[in-house]
Protein backbone atom coordinates (compact mmCIF):
# COMPACT_ATOMS: atom_id res chain seq x y z
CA UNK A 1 -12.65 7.17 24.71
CA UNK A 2 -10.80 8.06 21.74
CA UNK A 3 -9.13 5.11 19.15
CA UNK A 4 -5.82 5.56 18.00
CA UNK A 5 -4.62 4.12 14.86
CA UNK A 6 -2.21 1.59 15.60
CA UNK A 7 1.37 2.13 14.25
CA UNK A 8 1.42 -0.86 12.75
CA UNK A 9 0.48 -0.93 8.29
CA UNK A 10 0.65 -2.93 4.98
CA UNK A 11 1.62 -1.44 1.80
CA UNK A 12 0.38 -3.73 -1.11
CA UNK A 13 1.72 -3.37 -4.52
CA UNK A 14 -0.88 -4.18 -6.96
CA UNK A 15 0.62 -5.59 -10.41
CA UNK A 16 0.33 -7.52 -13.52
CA UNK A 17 2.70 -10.27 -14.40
CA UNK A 18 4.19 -7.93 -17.38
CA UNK A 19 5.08 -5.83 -14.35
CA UNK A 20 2.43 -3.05 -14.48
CA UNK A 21 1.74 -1.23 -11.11
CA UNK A 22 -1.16 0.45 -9.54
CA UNK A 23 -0.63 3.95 -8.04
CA UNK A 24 -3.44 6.28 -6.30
CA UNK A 25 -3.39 9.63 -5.92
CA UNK A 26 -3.24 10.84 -2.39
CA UNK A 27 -6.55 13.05 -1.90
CA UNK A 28 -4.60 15.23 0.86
CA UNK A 29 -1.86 15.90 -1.01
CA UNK A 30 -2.51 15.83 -5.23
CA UNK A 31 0.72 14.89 -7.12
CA UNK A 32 1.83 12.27 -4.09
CA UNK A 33 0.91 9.15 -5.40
CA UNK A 34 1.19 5.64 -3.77
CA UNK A 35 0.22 1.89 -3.93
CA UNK A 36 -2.34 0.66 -1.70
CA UNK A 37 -1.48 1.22 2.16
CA UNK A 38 -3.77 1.06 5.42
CA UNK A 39 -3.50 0.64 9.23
CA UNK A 40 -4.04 -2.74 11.29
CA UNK A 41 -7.01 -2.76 12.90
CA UNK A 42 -7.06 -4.31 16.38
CA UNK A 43 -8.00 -8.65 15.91
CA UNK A 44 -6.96 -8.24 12.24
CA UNK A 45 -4.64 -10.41 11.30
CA UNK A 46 -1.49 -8.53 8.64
CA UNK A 47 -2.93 -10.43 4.94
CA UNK A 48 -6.54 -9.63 6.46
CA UNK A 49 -5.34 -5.90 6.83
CA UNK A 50 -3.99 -6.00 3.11
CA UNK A 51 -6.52 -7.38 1.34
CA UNK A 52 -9.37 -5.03 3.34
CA UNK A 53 -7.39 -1.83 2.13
CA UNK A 54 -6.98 -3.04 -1.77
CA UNK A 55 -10.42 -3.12 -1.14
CA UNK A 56 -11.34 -0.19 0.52
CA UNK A 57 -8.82 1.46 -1.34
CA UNK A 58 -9.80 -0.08 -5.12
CA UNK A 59 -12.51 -1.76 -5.02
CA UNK A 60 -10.88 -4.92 -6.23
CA UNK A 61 -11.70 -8.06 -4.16
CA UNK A 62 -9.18 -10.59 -3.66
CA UNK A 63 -8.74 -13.26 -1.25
CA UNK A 64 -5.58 -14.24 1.40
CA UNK A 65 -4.66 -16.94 -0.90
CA UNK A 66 -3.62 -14.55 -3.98
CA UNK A 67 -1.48 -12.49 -1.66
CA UNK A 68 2.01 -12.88 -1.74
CA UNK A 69 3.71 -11.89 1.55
CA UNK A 70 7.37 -11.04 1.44
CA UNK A 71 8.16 -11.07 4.54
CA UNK A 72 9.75 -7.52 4.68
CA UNK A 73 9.07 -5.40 7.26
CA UNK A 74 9.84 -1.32 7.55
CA UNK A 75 10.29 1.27 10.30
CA UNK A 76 9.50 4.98 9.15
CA UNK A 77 9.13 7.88 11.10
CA UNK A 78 5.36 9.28 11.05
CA UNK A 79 4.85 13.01 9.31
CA UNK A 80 4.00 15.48 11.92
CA UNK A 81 0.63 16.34 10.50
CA UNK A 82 -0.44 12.67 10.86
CA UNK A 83 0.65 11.99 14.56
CA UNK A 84 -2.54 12.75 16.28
CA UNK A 85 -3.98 9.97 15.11
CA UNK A 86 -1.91 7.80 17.16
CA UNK A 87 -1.52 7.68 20.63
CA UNK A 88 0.72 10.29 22.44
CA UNK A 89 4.61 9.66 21.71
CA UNK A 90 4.15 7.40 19.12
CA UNK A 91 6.50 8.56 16.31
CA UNK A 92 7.16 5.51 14.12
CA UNK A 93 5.16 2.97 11.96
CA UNK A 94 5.93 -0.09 11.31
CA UNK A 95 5.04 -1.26 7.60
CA UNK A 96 4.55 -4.93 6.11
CA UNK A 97 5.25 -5.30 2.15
CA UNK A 98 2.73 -7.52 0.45
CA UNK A 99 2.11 -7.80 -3.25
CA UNK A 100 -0.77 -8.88 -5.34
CA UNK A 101 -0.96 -10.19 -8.93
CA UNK A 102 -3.82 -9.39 -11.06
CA UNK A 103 -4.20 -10.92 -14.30
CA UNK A 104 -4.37 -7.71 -16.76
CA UNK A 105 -5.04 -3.70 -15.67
CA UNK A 106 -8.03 -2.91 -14.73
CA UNK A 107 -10.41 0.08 -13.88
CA UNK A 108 -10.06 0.40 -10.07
CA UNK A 109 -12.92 2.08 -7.79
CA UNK A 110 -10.74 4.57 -5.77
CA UNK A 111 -12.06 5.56 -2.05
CA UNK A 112 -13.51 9.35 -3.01
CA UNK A 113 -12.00 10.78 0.26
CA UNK A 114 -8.72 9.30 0.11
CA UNK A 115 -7.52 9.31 -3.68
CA UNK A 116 -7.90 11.40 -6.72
CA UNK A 117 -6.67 9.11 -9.24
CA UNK A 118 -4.92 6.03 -10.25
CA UNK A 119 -2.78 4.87 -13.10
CA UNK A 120 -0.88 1.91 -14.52
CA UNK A 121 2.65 2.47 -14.79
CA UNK A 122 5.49 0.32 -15.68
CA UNK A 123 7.57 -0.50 -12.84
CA UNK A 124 10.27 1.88 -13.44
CA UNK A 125 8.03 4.79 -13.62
CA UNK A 126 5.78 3.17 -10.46
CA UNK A 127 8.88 3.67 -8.56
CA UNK A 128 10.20 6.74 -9.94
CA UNK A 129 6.37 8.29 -9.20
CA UNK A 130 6.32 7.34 -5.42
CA UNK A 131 7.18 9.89 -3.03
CA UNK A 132 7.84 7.00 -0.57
CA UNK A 133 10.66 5.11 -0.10
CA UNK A 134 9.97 2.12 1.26
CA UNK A 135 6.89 1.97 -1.84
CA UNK A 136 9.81 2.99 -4.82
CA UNK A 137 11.81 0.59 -2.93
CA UNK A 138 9.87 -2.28 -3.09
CA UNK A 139 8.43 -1.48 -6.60
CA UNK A 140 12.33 -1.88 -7.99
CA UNK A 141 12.07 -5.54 -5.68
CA UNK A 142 9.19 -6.22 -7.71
CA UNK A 143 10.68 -7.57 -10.91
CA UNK A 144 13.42 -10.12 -8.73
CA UNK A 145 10.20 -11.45 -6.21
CA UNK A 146 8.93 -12.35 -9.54
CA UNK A 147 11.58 -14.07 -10.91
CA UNK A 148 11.72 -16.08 -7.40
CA UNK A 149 8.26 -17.17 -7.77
């Protein structure tokens, strides 16, 4: 029986407290470049999900505790050339916004098949580098969610 990724996803932005930000290089499309995002998998709890994928994704292990949920959920419409990996008529994803704090930059172990590259960009030009929304959106949230604490 075939498995179906489940429309459900985390995007983590990875950052310093000076407000640096992790972006990868999409391996299927160069020059699309992204913070850390992944799928649920089925029993998986949403931080579980996140820190797996900045795993996966990095190579950087973190833990539930140093992941800061904010509670901000988004609704996107899946590109056509990704839909048959869901199940049949699914057409939107539904994405939870996490962030995690790292101390400093540091060299990050990207996933061969999935990323190119990665860089450390200010926030500004993190956000202005996204081809997402909901990621450039959340990067320009990123200075006030630190403010908050």
């Amino acid at each position: 029986m075939r498995r179906y990724k489940r429309p459900v996803s985390v995007l983590v932005l990875v950052h310093t407290p000076d407000l640096q930000v992790l972006l990868l290089e999409r391996a299927a499309h160069p020059g699309y470049w992204q913070s850390v995002t992944g799928s649920q998998e089925a029993g998986e709890r949403l931080p579980e999900t996140a820190i797996r994928e900045v795993a996966e994704e990095t190579g950087i292990a973190a833990s539930v505790d140093e992941l800061h949920d904010w509670q901000i959920t988004n609704s996107y419409e899946i590109f056509a050339e990704w839909r048959h990996r869901y199940a049949p008529g699914v057409l939107h994803n539904i994405e939870h916004v996490f962030a995690l704090q790292l101390p400093a930059e540091r060299p990050v172990a990207i996933a061969p098949g999935e990323h190119l590259n990665y860089c450390w960009l200010s926030w500004r030009e993190a956000a202005a580098k996204c081809f997402s929304w909901s990621n450039r959106d959340a990067i320009l949230m990123l200075p006030e969610r630190l403010a908050e604490g």
